[in-house]
Protein backbone atom coordinates (compact mmCIF):
# COMPACT_ATOMS: atom_id res chain seq x y z
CA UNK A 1 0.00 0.00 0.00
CA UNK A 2 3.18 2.42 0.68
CA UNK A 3 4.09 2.16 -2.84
CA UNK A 4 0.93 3.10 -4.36
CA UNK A 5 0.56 6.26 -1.79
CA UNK A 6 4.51 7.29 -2.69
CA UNK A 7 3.31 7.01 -6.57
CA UNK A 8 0.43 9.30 -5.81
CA UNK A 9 1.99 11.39 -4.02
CA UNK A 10 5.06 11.72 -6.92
CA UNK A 11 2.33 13.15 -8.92
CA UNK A 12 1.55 15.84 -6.24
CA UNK A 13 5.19 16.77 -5.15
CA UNK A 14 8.44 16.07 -5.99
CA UNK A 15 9.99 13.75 -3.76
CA UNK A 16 13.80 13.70 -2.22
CA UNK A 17 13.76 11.41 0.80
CA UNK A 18 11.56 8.80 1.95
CA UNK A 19 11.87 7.04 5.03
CA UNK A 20 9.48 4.85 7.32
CA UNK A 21 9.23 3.28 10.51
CA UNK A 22 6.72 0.88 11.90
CA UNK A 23 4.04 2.89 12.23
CA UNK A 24 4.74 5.90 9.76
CA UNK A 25 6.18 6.72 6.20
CA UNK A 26 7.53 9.96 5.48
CA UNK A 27 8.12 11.71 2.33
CA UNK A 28 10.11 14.73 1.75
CA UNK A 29 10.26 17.10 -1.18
CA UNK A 30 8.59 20.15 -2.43
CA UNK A 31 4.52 20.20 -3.14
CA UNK A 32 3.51 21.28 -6.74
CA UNK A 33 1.68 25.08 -6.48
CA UNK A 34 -1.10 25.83 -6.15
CA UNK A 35 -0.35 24.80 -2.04
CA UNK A 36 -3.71 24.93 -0.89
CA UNK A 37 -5.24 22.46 -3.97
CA UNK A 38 -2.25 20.20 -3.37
CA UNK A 39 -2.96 19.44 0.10
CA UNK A 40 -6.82 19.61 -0.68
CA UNK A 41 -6.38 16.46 -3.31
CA UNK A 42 -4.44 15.02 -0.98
CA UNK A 43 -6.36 15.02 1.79
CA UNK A 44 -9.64 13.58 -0.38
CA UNK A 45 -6.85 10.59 -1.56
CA UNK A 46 -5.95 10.07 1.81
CA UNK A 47 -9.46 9.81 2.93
CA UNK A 48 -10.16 6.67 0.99
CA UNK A 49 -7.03 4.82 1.76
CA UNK A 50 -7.55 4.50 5.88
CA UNK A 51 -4.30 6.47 6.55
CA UNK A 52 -4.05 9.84 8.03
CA UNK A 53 -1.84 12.46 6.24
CA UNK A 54 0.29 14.82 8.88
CA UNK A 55 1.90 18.08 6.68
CA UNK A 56 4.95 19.75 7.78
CA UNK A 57 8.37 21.67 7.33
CA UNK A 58 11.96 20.54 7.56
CA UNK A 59 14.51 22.67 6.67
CA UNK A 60 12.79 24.68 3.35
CA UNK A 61 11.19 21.54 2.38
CA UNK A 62 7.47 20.23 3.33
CA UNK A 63 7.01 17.34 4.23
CA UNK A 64 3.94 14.13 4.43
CA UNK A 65 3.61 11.55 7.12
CA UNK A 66 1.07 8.99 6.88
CA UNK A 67 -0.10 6.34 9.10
CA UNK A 68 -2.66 5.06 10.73
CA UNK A 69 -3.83 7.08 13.55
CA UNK A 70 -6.28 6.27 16.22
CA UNK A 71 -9.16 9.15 15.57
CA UNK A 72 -10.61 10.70 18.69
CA UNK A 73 -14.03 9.02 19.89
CA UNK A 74 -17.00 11.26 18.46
CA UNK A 75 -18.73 11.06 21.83
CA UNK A 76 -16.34 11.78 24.95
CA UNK A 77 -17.23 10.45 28.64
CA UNK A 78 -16.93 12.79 31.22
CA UNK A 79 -17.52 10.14 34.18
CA UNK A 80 -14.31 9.10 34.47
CA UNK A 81 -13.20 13.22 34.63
CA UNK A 82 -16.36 14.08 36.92
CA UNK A 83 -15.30 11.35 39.48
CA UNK A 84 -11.31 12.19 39.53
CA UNK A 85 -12.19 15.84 40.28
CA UNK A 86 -14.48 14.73 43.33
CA UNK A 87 -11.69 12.29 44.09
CA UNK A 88 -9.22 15.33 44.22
CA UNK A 89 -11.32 17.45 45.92
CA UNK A 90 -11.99 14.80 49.26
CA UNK A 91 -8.20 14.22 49.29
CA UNK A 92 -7.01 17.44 49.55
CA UNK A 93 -9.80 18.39 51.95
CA UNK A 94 -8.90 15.37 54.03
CA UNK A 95 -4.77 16.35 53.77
CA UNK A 96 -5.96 19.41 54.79
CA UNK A 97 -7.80 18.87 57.69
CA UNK A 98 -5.05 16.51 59.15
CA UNK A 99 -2.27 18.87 58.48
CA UNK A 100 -4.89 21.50 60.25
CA UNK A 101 -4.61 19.50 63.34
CA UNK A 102 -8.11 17.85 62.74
CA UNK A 103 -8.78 14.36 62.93
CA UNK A 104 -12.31 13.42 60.40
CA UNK A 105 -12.18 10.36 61.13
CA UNK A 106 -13.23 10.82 64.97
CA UNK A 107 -14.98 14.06 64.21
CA UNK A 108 -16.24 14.32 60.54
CA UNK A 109 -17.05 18.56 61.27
CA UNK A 110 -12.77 18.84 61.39
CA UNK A 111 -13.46 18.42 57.46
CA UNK A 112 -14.37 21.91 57.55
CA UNK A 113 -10.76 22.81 58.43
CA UNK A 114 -9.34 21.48 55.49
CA UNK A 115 -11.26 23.78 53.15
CA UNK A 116 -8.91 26.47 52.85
CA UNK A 117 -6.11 24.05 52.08
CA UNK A 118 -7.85 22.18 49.40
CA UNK A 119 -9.15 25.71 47.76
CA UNK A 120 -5.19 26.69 47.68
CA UNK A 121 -4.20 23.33 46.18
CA UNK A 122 -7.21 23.26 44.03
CA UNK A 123 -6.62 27.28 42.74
CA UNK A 124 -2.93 26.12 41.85
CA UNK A 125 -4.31 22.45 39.83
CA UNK A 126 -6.39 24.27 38.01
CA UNK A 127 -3.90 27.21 36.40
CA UNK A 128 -1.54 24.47 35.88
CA UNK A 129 -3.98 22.20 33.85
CA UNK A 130 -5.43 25.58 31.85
CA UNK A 131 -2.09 26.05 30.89
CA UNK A 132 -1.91 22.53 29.32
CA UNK A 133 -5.27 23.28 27.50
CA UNK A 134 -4.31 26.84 26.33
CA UNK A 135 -0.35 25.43 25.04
């Protein structure tokens, strides 16, 4: 199947370098003007073969990886994410109420001194994980 992608994409760029790897192929070369058509066709070849087509630059020249990459489900589940925040929330309320002095498991009110803690901790998670989503 390589072969018959390289020879397609011969017609739609000259190629210099090809290399591969177990899960990808890369080709190397310059893309035949117009840029924007070029990368359109091949996109809608790409489509029909099951591989996925990455574009890129190295060093003046563009370049195509293809392989086959796992597509993101259509339909996420936030379960999993719903009960790891309540998760971190009780544990940091709980660290905080022990390192308060408190002891919840002989008094469940000494939760309520490990609020402020776990509203620090939680303050600090959640700029550090924005700043994953933003990058």
């Amino acid at each position: 199947m390589d072969e018959q992608i390289i020879s397609y994409l011969k017609t739609k760029m000259s190629i210099e370098e090809v290399t591969g790897s177990a899960a990808t192929t890369k080709a190397k070369g310059l893309l035949h003007p117009p840029l924007s058509k070029t990368v359109s066709d091949i996109k809608t070849y790409f489509d029909r073969t099951g591989y996925t087509p990455l574009f890129g630059q190295e060093k003046g020249k563009h370049t195509v990886r293809f392989g086959i990459y796992r597509k993101p489900d259509a339909q996420q589940r936030y379960s999993l994410n719903i009960l790891l925040f309540v998760a971190t929330i009780l544990s940091t309320v709980l660290a905080g109420s022990l390192n308060s002095g408190g002891n919840p498991f002989e008094n469940f009110s000494d939760l309520i001194l490990g609020i402020p803690f776990s509203l620090s901790i939680m303050a600090i998670l959640t700029c550090h994980e924005l700043g994953h989503y933003f990058v």
